[in-house]
N, C-alpha and C. Protein backbone atom coordinates (compact mmCIF):
# COMPACT_ATOMS: atom_id res chain seq x y z
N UNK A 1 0.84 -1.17 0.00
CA UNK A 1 0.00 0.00 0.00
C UNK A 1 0.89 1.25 0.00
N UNK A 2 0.13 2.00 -0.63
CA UNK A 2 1.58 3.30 -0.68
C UNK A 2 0.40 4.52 -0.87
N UNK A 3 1.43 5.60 -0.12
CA UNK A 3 0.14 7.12 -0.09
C UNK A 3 0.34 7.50 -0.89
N UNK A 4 -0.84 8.74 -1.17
CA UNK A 4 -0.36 9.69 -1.97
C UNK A 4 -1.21 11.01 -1.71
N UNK A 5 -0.09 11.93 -1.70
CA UNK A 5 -0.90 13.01 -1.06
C UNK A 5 -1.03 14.17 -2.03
N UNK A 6 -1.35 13.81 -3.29
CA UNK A 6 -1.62 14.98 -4.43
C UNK A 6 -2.64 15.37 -4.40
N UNK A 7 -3.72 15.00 -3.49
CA UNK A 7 -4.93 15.98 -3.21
C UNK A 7 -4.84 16.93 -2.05
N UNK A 8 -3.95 16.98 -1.30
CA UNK A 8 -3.14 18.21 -0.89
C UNK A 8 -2.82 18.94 -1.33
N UNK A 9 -2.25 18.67 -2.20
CA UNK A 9 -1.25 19.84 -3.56
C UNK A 9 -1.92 20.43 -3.98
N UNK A 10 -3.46 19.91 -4.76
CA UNK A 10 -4.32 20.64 -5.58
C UNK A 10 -5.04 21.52 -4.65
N UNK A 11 -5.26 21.13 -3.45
CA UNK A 11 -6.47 21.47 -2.38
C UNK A 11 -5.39 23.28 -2.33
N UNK A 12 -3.96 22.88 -1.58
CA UNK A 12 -3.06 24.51 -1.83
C UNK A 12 -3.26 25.08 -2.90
N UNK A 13 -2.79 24.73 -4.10
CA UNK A 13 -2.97 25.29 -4.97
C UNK A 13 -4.59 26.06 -5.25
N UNK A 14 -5.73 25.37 -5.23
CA UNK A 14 -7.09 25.84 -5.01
C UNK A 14 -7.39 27.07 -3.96
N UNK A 15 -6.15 26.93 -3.10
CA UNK A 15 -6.73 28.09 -1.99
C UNK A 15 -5.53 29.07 -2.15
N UNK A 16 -4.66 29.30 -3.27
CA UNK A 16 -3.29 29.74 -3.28
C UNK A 16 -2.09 30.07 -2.00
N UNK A 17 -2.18 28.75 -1.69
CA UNK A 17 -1.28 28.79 -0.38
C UNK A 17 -0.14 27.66 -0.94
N UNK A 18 0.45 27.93 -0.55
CA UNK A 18 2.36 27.41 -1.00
C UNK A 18 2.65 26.40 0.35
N UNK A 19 3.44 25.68 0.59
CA UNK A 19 3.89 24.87 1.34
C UNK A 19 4.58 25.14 2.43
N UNK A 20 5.07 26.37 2.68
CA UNK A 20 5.81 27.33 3.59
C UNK A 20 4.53 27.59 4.31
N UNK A 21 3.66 28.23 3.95
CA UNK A 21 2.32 28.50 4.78
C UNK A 21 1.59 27.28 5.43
N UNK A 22 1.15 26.66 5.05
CA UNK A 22 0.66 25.25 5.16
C UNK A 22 1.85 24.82 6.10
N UNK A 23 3.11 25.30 6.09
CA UNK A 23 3.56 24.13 6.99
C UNK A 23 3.62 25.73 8.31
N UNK A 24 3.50 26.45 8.19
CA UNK A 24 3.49 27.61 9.20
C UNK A 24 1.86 27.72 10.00
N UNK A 25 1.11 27.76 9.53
CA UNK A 25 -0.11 27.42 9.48
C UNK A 25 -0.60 26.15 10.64
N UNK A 26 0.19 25.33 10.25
CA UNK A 26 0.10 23.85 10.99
C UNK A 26 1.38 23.52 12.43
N UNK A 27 2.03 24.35 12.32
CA UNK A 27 3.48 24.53 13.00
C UNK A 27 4.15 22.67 12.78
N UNK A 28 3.82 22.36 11.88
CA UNK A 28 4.64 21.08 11.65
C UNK A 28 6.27 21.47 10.86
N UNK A 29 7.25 20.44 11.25
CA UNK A 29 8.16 20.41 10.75
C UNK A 29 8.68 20.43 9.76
N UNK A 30 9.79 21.15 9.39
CA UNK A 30 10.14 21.27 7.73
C UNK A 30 10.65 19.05 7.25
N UNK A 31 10.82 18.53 8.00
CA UNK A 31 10.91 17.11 8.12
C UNK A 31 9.61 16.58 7.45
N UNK A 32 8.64 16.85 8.34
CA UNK A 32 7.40 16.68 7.92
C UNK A 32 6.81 16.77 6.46
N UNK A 33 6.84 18.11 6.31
CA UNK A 33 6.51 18.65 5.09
C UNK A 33 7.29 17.57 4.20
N UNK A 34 8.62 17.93 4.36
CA UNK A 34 9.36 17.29 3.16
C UNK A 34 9.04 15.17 2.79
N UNK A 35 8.36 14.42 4.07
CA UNK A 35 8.14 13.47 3.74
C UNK A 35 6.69 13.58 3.41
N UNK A 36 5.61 14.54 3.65
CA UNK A 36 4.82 14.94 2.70
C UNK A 36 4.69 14.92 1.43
N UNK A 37 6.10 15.50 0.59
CA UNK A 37 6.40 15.73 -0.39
C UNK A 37 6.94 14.49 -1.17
N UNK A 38 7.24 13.79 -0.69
CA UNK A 38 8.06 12.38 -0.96
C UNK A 38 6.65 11.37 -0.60
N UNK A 39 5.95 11.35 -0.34
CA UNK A 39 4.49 10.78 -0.23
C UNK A 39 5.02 9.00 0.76
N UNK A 40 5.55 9.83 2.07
CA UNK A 40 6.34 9.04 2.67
C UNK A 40 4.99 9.15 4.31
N UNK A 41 5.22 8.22 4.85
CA UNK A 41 3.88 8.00 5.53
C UNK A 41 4.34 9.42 7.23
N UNK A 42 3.33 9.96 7.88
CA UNK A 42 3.29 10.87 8.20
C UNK A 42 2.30 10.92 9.80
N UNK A 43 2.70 11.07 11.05
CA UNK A 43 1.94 11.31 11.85
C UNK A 43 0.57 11.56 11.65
N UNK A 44 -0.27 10.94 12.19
CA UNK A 44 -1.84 11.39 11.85
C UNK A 44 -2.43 12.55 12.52
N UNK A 45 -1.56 13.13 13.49
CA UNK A 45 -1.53 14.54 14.40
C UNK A 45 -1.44 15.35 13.02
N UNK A 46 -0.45 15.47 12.80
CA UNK A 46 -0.70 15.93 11.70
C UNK A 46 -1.09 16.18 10.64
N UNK A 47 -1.69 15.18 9.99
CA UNK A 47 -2.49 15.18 8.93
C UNK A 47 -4.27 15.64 9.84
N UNK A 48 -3.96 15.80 10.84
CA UNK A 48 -5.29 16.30 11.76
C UNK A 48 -5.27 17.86 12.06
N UNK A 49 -3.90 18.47 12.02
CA UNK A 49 -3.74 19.92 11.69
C UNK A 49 -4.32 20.54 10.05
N UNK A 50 -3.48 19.74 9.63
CA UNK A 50 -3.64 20.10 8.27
C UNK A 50 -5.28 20.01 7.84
N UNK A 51 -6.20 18.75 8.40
CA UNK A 51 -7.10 19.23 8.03
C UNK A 51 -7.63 20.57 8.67
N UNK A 52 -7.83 20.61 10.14
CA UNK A 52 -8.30 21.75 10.26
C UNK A 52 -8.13 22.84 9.81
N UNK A 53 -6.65 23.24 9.68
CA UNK A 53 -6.75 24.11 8.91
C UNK A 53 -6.98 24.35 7.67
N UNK A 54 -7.24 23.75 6.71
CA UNK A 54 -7.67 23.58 5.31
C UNK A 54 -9.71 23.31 5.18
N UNK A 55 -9.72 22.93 6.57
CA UNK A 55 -11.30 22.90 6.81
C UNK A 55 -11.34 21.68 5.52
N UNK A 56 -11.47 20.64 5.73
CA UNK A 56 -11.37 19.61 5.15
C UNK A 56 -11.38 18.24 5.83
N UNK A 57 -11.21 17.02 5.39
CA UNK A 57 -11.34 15.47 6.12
C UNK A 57 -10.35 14.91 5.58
N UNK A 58 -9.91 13.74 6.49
CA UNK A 58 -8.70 13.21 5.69
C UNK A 58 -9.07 12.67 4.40
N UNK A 59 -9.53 12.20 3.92
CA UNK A 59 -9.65 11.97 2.71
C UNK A 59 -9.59 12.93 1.51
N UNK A 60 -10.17 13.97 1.80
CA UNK A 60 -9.52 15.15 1.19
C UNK A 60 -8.14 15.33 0.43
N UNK A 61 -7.22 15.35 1.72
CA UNK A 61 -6.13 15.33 1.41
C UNK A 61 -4.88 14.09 1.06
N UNK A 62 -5.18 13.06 1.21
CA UNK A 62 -4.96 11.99 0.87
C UNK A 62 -5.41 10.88 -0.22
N UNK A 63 -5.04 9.86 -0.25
CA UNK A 63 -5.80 8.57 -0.80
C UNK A 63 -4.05 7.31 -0.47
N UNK A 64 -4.52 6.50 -0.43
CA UNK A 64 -3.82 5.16 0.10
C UNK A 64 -4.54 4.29 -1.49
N UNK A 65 -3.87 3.47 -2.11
CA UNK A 65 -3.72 2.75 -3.25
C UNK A 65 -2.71 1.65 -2.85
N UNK A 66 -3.42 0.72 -3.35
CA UNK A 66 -2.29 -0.84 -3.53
C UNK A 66 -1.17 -0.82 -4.43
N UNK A 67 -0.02 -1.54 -4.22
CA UNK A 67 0.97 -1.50 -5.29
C UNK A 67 0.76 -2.33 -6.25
N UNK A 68 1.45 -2.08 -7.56
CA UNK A 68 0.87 -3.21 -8.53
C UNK A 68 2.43 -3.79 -8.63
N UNK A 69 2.31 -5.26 -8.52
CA UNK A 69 3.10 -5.79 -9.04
C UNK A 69 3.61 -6.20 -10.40
């Protein structure tokens, strides 16, 4: 199973907020962010900031998919 968090990306982009904000916004770590970015798996505290502040659900910002062999 592997994440992917490109409905994050679009969701910033939709509200023109950049990743510096979003991660200021959320006071999460530049660590964080960056395994965000790498769609590398991520505290759920955090993905619980991020929704609130985006006013959103996890699913929103996520999706989880099987690997294909």
């Amino acid at each position: 199973m592997t994440v992917s968090y490109k409905k994050l990306w679009k969701i910033l982009i939709d509200k023109d907020m950049k990743k510096k904000d979003l991660r200021e916004a959320t006071g999460m770590s530049t660590t964080s962010l960056t395994k965000l970015s790498k769609n590398e798996n991520i505290n759920t505290e955090i993905l619980v900031k991020i929704c609130k502040v985006l006013e959103c659900d996890i699913g929103d910002i996520m999706e989880v998919t099987s690997d294909e062999s």
